[in-house]
Protein backbone atom coordinates (compact mmCIF):
# COMPACT_ATOMS: atom_id res chain seq x y z
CA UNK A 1 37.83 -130.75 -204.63
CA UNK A 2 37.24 -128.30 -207.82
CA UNK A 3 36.87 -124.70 -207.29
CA UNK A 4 33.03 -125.07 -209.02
CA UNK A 5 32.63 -127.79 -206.06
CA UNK A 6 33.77 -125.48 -203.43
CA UNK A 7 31.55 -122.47 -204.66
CA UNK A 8 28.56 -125.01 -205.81
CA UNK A 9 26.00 -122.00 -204.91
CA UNK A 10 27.43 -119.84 -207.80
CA UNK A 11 27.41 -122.42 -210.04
CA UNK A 12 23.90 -124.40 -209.38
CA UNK A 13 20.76 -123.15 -208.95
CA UNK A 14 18.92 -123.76 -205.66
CA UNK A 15 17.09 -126.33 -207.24
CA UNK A 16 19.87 -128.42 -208.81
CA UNK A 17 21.28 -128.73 -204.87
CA UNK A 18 21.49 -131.73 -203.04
CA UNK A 19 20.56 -131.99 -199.74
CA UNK A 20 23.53 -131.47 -198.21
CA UNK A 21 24.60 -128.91 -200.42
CA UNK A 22 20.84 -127.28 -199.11
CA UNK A 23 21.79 -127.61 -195.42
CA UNK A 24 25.30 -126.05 -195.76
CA UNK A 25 23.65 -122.92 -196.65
CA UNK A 26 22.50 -121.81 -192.95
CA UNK A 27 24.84 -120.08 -191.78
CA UNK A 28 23.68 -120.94 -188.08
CA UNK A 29 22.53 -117.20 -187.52
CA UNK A 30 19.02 -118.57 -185.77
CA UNK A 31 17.60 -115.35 -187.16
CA UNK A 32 14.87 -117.22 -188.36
CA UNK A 33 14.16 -119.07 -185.12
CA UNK A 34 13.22 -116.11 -183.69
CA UNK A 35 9.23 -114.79 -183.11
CA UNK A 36 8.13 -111.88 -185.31
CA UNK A 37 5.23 -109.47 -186.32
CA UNK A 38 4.31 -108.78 -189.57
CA UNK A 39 2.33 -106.14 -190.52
CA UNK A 40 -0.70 -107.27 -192.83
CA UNK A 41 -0.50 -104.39 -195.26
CA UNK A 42 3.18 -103.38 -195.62
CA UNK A 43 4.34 -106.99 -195.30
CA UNK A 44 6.76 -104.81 -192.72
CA UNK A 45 8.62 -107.89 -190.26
CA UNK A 46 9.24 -106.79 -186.86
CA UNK A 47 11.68 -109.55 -185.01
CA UNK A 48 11.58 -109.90 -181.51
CA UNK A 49 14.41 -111.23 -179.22
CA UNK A 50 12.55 -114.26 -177.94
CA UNK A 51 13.68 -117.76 -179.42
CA UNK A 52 11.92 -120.94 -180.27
CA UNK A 53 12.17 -123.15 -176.81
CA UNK A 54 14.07 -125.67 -178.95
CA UNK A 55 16.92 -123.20 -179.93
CA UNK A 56 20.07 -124.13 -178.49
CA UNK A 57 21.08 -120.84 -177.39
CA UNK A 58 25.00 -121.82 -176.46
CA UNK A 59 25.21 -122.73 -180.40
CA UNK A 60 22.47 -121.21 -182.23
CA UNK A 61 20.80 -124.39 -183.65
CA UNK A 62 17.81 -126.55 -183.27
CA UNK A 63 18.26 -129.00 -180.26
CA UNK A 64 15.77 -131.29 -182.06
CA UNK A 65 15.78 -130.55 -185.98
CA UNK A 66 14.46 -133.67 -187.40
CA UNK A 67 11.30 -133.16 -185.41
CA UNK A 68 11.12 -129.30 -185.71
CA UNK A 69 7.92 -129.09 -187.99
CA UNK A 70 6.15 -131.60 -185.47
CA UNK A 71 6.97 -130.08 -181.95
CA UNK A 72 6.05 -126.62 -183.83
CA UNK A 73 3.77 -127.00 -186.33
CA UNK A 74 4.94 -123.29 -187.85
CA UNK A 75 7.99 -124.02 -187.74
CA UNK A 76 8.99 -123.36 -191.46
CA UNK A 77 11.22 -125.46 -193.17
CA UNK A 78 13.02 -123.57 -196.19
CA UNK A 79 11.54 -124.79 -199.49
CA UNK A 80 11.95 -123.55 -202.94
CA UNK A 81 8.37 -122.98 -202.77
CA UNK A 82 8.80 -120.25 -200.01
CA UNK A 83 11.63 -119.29 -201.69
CA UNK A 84 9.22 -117.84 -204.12
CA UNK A 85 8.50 -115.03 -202.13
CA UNK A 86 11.06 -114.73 -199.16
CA UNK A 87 10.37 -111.21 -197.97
CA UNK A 88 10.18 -112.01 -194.28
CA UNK A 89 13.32 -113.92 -193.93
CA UNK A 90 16.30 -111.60 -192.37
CA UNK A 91 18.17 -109.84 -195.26
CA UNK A 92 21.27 -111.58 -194.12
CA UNK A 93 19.79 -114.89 -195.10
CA UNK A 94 21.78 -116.83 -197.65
CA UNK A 95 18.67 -118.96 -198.71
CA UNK A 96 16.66 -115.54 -199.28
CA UNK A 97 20.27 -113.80 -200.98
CA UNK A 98 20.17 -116.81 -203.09
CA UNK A 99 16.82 -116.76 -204.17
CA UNK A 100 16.98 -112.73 -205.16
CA UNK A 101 20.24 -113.94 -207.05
CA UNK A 102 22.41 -111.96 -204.32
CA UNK A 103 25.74 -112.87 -203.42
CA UNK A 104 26.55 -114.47 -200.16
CA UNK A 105 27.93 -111.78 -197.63
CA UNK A 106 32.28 -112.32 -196.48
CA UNK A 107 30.96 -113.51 -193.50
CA UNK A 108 29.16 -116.86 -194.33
CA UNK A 109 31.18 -119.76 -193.48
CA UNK A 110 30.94 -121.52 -197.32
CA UNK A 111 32.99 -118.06 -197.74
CA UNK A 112 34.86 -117.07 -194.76
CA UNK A 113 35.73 -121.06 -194.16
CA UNK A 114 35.25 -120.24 -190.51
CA UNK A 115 31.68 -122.18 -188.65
CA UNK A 116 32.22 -119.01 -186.15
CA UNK A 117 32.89 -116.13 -188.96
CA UNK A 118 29.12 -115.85 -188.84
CA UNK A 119 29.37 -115.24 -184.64
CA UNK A 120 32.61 -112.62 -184.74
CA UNK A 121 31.00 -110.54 -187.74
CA UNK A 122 27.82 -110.03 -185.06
CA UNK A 123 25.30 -111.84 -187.39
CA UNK A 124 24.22 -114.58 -184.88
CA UNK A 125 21.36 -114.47 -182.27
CA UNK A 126 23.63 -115.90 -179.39
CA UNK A 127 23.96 -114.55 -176.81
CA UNK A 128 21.00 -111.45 -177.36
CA UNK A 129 18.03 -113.81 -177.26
CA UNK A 130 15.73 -115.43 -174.62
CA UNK A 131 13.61 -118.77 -174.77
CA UNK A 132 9.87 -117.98 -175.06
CA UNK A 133 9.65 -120.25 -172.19
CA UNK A 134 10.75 -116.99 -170.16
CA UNK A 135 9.32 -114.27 -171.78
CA UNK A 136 6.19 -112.65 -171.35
CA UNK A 137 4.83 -110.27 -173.84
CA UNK A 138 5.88 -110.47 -177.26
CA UNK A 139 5.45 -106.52 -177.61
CA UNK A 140 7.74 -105.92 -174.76
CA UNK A 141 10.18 -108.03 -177.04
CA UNK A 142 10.69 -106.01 -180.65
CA UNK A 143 14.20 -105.47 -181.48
CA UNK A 144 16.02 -103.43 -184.19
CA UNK A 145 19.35 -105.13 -184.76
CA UNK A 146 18.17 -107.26 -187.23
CA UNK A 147 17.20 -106.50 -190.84
């Protein structure tokens, strides 16, 4: 495999991906799995620490990801068309760093070449979330670990 091949998200836009190229671009934080507040006005996102019930919390992805967007219907699926504003995804997000024409951080595994380099550099959910199938108030929930 070519070195352009191996770093295909510096040299292709998000557009010119293919699907698989798309997919390998979660890093498998489950930051975005997780329920948040945004504030109206300032656009401000407040995460909580309360997952989606279908997060698999022992490895930080969807238990039943071809059917996410039908068992919950706000689930959002990363698009270019959200990509057109992404301010409430996490900052660590390499869809949203892409998309604001950021690098991806050392961490990521297309960079580090490690699936876990995203879980030793602290950037995954596992382990500091609960289902929303236990949790009661979201308010009781807000965290600050995660930008």
């Amino acid at each position: 495999m070519s070195s352009a091949e191996l770093s295909f998200w510096t040299q292709k836009p998000l557009s010119a991906m293919t699907a698989q190229e798309w997919e390998s671009l979660c890093d498998g934080c489950a930051k975005c799995c997780l329920h948040r507040f945004e504030d109206e006005e300032t656009r401000e996102i407040q995460f909580t620490n309360v997952c989606c019930r279908y997060l698999d919390q022992s490895d930080c992805r969807c238990s039943d990801y071809p059917n996410r967007s039908t068992n919950v219907p706000d689930c959002v699926t990363i698009t270019l068309d959200v990509l057109q504003d992404p301010y409430w995804l996490p900052e660590t997000c390499a869809y949203r760093l892409l998309a604001e024409g950021k690098p991806l951080p050392s961490w990521h595994p297309l960079i580090s070449g490690e699936e876990d380099s995203v879980i030793f550099s602290g950037h995954s959910v596992g382990g500091r979330v609960i289902s929303e199938l236990q949790a009661d108030d979201l308010e009781h929930h807000i965290i600050d670990w995660i930008r």
